[in-house]
C-alpha atoms as a PDB file:
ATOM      1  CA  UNK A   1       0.000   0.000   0.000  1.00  0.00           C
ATOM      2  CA  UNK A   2       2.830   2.574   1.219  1.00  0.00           C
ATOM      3  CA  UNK A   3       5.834   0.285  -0.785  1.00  0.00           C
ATOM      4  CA  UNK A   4       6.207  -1.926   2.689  1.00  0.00           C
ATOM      5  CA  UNK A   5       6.363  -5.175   1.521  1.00  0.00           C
ATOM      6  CA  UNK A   6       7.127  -7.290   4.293  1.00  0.00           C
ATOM      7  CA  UNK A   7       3.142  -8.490   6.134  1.00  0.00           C
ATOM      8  CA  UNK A   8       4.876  -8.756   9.963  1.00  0.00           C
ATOM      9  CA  UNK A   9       5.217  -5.115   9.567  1.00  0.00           C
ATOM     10  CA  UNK A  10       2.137  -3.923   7.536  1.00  0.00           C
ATOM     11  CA  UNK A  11       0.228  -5.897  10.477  1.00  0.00           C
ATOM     12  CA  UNK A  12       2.010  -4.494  13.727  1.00  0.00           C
ATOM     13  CA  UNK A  13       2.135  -1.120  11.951  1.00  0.00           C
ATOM     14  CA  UNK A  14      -1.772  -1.264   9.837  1.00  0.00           C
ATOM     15  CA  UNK A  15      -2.810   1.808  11.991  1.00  0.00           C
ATOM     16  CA  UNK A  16       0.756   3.919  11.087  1.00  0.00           C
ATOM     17  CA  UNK A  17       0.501   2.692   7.143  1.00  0.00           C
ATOM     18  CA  UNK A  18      -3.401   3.837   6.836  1.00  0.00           C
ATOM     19  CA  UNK A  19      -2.599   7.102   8.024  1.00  0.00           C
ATOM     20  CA  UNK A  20       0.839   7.461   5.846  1.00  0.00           C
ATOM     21  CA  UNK A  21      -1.682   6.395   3.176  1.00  0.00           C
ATOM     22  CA  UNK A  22      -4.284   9.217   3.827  1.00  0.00           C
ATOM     23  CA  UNK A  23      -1.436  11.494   3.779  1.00  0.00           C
ATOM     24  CA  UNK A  24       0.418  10.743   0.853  1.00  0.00           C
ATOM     25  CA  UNK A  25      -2.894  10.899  -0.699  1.00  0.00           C
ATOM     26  CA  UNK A  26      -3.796  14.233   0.836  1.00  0.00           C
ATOM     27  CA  UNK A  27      -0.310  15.764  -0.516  1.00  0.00           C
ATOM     28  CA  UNK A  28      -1.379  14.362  -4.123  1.00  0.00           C
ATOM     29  CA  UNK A  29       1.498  11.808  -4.309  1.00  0.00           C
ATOM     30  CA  UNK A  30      -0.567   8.980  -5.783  1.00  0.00           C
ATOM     31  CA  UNK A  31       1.059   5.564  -6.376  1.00  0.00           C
ATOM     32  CA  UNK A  32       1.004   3.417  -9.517  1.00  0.00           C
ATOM     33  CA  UNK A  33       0.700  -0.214  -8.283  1.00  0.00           C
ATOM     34  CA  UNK A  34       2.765  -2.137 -10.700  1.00  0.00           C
ATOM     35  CA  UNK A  35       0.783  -5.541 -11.642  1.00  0.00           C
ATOM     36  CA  UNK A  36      -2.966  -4.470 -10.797  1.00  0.00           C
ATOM     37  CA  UNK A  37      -5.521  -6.988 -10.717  1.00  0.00           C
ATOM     38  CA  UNK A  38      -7.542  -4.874 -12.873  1.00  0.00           C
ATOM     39  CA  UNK A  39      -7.418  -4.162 -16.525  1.00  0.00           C
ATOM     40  CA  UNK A  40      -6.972  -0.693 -17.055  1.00  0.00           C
ATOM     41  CA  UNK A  41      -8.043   1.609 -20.118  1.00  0.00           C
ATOM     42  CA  UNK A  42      -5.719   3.539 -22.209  1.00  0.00           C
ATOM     43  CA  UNK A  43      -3.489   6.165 -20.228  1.00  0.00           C
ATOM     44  CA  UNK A  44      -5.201   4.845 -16.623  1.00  0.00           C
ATOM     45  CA  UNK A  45      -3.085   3.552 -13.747  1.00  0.00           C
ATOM     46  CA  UNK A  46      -4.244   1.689 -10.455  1.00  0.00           C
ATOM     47  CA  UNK A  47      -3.507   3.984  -7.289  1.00  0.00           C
ATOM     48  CA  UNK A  48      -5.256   1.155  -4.625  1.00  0.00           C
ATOM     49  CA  UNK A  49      -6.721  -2.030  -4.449  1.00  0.00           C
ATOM     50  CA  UNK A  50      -8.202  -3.389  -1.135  1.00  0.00           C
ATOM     51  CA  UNK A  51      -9.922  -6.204  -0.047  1.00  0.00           C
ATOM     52  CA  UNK A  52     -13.153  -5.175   0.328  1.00  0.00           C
ATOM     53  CA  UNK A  53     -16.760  -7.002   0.467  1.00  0.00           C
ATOM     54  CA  UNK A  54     -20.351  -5.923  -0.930  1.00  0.00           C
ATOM     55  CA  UNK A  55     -23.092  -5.154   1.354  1.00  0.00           C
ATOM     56  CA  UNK A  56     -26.658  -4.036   1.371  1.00  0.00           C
ATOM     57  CA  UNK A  57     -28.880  -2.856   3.542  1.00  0.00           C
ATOM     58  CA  UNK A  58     -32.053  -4.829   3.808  1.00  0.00           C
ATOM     59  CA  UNK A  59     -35.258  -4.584   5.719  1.00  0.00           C
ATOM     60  CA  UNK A  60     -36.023  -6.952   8.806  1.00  0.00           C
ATOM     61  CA  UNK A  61     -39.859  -7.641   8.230  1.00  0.00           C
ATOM     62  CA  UNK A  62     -42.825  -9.423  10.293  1.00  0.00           C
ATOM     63  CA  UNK A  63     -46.163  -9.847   9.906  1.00  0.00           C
ATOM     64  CA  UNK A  64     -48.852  -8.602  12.435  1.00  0.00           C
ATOM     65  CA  UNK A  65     -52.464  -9.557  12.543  1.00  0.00           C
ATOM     66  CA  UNK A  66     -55.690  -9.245  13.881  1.00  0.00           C
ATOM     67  CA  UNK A  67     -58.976 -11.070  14.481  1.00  0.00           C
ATOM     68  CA  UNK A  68     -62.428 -10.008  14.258  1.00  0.00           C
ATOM     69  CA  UNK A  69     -65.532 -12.170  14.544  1.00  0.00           C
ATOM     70  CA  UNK A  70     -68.182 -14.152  16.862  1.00  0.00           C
ATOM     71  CA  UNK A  71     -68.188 -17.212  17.986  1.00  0.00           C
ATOM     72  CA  UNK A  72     -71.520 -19.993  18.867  1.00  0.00           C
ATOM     73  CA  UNK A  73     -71.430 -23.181  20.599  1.00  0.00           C
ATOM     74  CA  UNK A  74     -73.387 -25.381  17.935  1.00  0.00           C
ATOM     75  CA  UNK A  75     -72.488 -29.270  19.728  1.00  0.00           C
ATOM     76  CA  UNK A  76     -70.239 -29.945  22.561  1.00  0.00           C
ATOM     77  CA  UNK A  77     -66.933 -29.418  21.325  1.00  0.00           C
ATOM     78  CA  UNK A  78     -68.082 -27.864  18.072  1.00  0.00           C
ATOM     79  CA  UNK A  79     -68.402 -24.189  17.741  1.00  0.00           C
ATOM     80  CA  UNK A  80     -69.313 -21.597  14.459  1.00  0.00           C
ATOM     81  CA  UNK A  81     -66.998 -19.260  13.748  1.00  0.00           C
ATOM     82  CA  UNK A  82     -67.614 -16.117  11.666  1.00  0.00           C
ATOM     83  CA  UNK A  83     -65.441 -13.293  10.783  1.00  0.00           C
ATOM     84  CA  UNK A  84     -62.210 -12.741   9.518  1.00  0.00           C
ATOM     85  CA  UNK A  85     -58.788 -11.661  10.225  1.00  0.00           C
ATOM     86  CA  UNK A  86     -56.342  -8.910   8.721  1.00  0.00           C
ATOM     87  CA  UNK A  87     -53.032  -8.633   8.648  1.00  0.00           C
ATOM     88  CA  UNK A  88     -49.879  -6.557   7.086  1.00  0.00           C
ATOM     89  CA  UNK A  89     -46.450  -6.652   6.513  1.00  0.00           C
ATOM     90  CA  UNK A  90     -44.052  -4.241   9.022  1.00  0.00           C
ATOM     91  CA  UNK A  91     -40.365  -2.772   8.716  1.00  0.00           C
ATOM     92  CA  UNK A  92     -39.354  -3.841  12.558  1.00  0.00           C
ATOM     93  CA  UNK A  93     -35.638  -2.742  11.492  1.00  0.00           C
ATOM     94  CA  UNK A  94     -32.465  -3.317   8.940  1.00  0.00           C
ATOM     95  CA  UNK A  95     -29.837  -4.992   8.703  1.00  0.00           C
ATOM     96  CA  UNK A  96     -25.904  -5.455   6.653  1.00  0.00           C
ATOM     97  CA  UNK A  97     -26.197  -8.470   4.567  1.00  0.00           C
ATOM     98  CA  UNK A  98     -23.129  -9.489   2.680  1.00  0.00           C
ATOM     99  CA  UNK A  99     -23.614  -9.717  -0.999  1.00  0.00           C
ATOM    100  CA  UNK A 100     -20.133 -10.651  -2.342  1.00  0.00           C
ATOM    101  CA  UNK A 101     -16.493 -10.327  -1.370  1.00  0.00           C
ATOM    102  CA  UNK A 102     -13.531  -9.302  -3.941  1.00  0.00           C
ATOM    103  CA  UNK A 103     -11.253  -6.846  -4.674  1.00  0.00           C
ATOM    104  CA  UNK A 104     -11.895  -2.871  -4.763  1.00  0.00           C
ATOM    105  CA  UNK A 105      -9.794  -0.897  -6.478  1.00  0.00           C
ATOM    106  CA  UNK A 106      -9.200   3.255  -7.461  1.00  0.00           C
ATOM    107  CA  UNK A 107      -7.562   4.155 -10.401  1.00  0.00           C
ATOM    108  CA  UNK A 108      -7.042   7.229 -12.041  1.00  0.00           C
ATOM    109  CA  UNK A 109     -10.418   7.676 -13.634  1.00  0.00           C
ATOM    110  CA  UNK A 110     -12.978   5.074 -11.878  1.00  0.00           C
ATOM    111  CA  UNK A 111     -13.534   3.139  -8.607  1.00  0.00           C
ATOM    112  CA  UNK A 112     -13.973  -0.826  -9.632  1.00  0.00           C
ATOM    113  CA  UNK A 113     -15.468  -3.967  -7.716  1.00  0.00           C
ATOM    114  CA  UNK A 114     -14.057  -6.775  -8.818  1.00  0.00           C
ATOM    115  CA  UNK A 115     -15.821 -10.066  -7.251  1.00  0.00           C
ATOM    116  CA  UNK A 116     -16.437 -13.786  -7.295  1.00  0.00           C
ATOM    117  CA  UNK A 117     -20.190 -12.797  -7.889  1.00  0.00           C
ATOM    118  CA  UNK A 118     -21.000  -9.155  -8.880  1.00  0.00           C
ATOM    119  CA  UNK A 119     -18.466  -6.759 -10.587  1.00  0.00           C
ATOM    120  CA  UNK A 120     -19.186  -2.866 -11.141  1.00  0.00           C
ATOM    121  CA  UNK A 121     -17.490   0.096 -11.934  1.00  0.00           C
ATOM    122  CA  UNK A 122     -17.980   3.803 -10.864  1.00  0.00           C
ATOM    123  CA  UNK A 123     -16.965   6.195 -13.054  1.00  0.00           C
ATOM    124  CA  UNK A 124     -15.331   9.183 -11.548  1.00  0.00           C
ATOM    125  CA  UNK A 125     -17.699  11.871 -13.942  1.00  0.00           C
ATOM    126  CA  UNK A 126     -20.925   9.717 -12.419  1.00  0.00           C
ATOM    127  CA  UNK A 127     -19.768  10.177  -8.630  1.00  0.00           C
ATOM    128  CA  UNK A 128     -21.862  12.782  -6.538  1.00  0.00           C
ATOM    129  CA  UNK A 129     -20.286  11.917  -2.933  1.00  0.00           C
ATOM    130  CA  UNK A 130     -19.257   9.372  -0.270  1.00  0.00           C
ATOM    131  CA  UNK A 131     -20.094   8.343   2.591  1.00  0.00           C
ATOM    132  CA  UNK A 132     -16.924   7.312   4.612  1.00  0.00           C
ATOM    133  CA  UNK A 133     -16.932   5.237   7.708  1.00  0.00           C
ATOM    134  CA  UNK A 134     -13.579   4.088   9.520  1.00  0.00           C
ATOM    135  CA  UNK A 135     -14.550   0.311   8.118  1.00  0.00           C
ATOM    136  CA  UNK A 136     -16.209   1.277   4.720  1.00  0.00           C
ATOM    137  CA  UNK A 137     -17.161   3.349   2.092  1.00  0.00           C
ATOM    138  CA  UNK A 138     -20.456   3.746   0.250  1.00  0.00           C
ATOM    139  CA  UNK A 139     -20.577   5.382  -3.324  1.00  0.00           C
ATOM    140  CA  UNK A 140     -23.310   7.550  -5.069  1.00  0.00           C
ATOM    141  CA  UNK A 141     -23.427   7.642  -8.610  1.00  0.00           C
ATOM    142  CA  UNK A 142     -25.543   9.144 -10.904  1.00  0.00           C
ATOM    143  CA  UNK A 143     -26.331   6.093 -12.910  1.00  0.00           C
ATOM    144  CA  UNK A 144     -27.437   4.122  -9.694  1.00  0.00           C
ATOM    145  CA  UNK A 145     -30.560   3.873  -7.633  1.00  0.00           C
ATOM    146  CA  UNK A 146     -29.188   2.024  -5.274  1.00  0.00           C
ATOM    147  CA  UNK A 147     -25.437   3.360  -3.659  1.00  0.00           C
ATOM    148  CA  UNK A 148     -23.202   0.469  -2.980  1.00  0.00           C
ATOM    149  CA  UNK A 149     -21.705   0.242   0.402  1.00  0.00           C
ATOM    150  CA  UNK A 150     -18.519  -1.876   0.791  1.00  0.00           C
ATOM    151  CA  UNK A 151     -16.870  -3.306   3.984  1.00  0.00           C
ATOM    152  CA  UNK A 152     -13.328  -2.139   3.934  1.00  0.00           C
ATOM    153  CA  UNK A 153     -10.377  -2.092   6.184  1.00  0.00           C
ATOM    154  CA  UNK A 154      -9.947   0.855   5.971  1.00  0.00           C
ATOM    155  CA  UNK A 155     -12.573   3.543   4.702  1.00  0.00           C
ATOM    156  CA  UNK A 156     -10.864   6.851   5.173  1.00  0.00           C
ATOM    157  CA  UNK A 157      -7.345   5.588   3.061  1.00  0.00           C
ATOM    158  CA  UNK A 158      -9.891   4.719   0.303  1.00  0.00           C
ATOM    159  CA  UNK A 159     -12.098   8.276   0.129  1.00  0.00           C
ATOM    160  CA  UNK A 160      -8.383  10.167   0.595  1.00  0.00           C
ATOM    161  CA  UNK A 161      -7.229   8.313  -2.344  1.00  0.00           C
ATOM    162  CA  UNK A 162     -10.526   8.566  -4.431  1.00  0.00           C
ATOM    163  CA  UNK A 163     -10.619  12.835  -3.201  1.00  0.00           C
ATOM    164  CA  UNK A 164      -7.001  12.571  -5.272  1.00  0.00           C
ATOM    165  CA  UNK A 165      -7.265  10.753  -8.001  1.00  0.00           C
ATOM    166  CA  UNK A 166     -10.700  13.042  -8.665  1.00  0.00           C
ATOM    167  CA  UNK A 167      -8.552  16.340  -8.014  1.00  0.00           C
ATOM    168  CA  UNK A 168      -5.843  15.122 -10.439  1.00  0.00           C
ATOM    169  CA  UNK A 169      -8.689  14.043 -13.141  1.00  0.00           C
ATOM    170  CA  UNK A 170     -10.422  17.702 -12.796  1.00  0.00           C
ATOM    171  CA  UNK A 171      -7.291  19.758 -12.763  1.00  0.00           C
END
């Protein structure tokens, strides 16, 4: 991520590396990863990849009902009913469920998802904004009704990197 190769050190260090990350970011020195797991488009380079997995948010539902009616003893043991019951379908809540897990990478003109399942791009010229949490990222884009939020290990090294490869494409 930083050019430390060795994985002892990127894991006793991951806090120090992340923000060395955000700030070579913030001071526009971008990296060009040398073998990227992505194929890139004419004059683009691969800044980042992370691991990263697809989520969505999806609504916890349950059913609630209600009876209505009268009741007459006909035999012993045997009674009429009449009436009815009612009942609807209620949002008790949400929850993360996983949809894939893969690769996420920024390059110079696009944000890509690249997994076992479900693979998207983001254009830079369709992104409207980000939200950033410390362990993901979720992505707005014009051309989507739904914004994609992605599980990452770190969400702030991958919106300082997208913030400067965006600033470098509109300068």
């Amino acid at each position: 991520m930083v050019g430390v190769e060795d994985e002892a050190v990127q894991g006793q260090y991951r806090d120090v590396l992340f923000r060395l990350a955000i700030a070579k970011a913030n001071g526009d020195r971008l990296d060009a990863l040398e073998n990227p797991h992505v194929m890139t488009k004419k004059g683009e380079v691969v800044h980042m990849e992370m691991v990263a997995a697809l989520t969505k948010e999806v609504a916890r539902r349950e059913f609630r009902r209600g009876s209505a009616g009268v009741s007459f003893p006909i035999a012993k043991g045997v009674r009429f009913h009449t009436g009815g019951f009612r009942g609807r379908s209620v949002v008790v809540g949400s929850e993360i469920q996983l949809v894939d897990t893969g690769l996420l990478a920024v390059t110079s003109s696009r944000v890509v998802f690249l997994g076992s399942r479900k693979t998207m791009e983001i254009p830079f010229t369709k992104l409207l904004g980000m939200d950033v949490f410390s362990e993901g990222a979720r992505f707005h884009a014009s051309n989507r009704q739904n914004a994609p939020l992605f599980k990452l290990e770190s969400g702030e090294v991958v919106a300082a990197t997208v913030n400067a490869a965006v600033q470098r494409l509109n300068a």
